[in-house]
N, C-alpha and C. Protein backbone atom coordinates (compact mmCIF):
# COMPACT_ATOMS: atom_id res chain seq x y z
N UNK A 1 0.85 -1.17 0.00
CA UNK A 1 0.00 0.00 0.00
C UNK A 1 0.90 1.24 0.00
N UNK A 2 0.64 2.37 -1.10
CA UNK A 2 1.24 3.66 -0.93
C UNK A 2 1.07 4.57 0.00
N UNK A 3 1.82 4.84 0.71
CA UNK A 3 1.56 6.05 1.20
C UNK A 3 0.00 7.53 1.24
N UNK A 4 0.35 7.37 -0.24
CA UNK A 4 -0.43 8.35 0.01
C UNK A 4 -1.67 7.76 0.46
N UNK A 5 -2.19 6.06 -0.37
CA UNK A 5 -3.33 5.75 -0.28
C UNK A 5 -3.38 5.16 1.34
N UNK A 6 -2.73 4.97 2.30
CA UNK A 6 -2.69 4.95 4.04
C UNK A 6 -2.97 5.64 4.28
N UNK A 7 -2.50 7.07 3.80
CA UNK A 7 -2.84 8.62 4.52
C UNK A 7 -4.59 9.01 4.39
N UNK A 8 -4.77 8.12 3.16
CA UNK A 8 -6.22 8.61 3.16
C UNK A 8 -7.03 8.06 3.43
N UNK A 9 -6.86 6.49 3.69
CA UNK A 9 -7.68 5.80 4.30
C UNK A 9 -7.79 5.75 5.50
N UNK A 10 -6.50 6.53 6.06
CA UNK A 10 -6.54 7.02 7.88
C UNK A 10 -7.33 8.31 8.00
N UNK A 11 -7.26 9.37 6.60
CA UNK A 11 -8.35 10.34 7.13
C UNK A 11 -9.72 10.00 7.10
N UNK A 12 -10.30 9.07 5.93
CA UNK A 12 -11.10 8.82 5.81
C UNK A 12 -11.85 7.79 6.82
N UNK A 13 -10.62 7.29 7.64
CA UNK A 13 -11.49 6.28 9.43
C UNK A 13 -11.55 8.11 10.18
N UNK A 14 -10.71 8.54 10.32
CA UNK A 14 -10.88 9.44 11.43
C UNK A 14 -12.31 9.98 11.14
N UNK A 15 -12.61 10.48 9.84
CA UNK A 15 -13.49 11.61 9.25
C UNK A 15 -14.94 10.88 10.01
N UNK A 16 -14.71 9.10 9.61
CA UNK A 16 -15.96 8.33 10.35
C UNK A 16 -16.38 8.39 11.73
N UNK A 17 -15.36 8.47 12.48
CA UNK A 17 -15.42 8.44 13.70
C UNK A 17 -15.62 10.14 14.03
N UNK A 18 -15.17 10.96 13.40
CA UNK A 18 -15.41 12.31 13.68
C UNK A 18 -17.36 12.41 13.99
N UNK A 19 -18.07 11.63 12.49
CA UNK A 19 -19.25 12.09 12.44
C UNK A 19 -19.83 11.31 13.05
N UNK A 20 -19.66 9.95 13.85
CA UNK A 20 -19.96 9.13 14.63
C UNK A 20 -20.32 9.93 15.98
N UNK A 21 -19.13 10.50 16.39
CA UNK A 21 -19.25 11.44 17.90
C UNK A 21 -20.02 12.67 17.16
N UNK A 22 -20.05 13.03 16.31
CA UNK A 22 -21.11 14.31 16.29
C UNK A 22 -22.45 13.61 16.16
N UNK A 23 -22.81 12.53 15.89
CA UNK A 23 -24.24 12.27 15.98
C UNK A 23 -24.34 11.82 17.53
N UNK A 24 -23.62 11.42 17.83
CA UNK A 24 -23.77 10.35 19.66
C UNK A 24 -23.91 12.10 20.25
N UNK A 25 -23.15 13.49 19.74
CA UNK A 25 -23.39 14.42 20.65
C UNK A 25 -25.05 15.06 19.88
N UNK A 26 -25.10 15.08 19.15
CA UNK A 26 -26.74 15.46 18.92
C UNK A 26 -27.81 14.62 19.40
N UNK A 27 -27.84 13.42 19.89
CA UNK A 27 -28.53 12.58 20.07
C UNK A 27 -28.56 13.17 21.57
N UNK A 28 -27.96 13.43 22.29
CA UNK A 28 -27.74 13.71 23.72
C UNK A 28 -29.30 14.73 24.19
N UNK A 29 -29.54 15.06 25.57
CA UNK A 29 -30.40 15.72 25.56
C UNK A 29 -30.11 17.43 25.68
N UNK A 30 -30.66 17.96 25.84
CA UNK A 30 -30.38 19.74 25.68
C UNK A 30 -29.70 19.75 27.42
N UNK A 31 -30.25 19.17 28.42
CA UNK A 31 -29.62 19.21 29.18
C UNK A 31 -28.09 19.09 29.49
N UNK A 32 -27.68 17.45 28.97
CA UNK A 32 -26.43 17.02 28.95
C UNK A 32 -25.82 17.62 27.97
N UNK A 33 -26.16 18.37 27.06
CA UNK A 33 -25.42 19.58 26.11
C UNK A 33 -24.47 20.60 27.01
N UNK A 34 -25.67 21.15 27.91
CA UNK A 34 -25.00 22.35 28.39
C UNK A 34 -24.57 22.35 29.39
N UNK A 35 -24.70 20.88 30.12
CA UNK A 35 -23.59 20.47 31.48
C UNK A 35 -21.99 20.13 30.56
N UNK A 36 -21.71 19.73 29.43
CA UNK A 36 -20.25 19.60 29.00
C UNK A 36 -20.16 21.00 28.37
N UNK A 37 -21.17 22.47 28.40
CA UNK A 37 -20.81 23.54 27.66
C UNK A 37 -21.00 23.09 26.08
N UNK A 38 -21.76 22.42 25.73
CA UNK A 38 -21.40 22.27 24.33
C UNK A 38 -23.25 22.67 23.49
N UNK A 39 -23.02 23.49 22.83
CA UNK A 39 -24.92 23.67 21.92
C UNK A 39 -24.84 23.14 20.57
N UNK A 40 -26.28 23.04 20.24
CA UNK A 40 -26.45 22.64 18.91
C UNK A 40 -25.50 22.79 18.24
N UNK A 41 -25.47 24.24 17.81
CA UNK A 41 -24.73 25.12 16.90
C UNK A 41 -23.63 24.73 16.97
N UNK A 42 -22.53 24.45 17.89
CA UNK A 42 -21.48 24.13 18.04
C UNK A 42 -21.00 22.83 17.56
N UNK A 43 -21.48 21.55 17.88
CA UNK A 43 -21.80 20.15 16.80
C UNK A 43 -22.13 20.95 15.23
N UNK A 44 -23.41 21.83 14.61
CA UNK A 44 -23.44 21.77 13.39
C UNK A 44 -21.89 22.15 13.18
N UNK A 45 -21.49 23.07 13.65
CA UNK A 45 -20.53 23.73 13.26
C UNK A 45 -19.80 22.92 12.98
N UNK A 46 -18.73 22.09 13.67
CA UNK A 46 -18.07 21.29 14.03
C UNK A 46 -17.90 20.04 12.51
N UNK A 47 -19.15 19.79 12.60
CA UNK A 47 -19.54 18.81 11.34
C UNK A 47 -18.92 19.39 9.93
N UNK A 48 -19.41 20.44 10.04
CA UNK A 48 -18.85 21.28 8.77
C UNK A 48 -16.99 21.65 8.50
N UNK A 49 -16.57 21.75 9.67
CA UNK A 49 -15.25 21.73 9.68
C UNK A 49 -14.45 20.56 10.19
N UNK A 50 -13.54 20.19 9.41
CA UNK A 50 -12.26 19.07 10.37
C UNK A 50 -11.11 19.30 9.93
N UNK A 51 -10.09 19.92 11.04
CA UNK A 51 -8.99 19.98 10.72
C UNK A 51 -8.54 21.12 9.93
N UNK A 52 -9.78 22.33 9.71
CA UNK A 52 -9.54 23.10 9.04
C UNK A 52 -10.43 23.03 7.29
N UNK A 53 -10.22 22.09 7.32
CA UNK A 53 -11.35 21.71 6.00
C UNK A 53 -12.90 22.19 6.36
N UNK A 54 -13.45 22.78 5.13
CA UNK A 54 -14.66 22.91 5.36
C UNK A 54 -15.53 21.83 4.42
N UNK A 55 -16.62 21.29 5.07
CA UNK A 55 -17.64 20.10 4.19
C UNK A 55 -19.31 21.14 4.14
N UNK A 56 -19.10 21.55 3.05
CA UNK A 56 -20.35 22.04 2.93
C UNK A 56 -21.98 20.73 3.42
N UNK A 57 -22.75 21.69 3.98
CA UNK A 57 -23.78 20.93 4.65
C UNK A 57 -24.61 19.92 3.36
């Protein structure tokens, strides 16, 4: 396996697991949101960016 194609099949697990924890944090209730400080907006946000990359919605 090349290089490059490792590099992207490691971003492409992280990217999974990125949107994995942003759904397990939307699923949460409004309560347990704002006991870790964290709001909606902040998950959409989040989703849309990784690492600096933006993923249009």
């Amino acid at each position: 396996m090349t290089a490059a194609v490792a590099a992207a099949l490691a971003w492409i697990w992280q990217w999974r697991e990125n949107r994995r924890a942003w759904r397990q944090l939307a699923a949460v209730s409004e309560r347990e949101r704002q006991d870790i400080g964290v709001c909606r907006a902040d998950i959409a946000r989040q989703g849309r960016y990784d690492n600096g990359r933006y993923w249009p919605p």
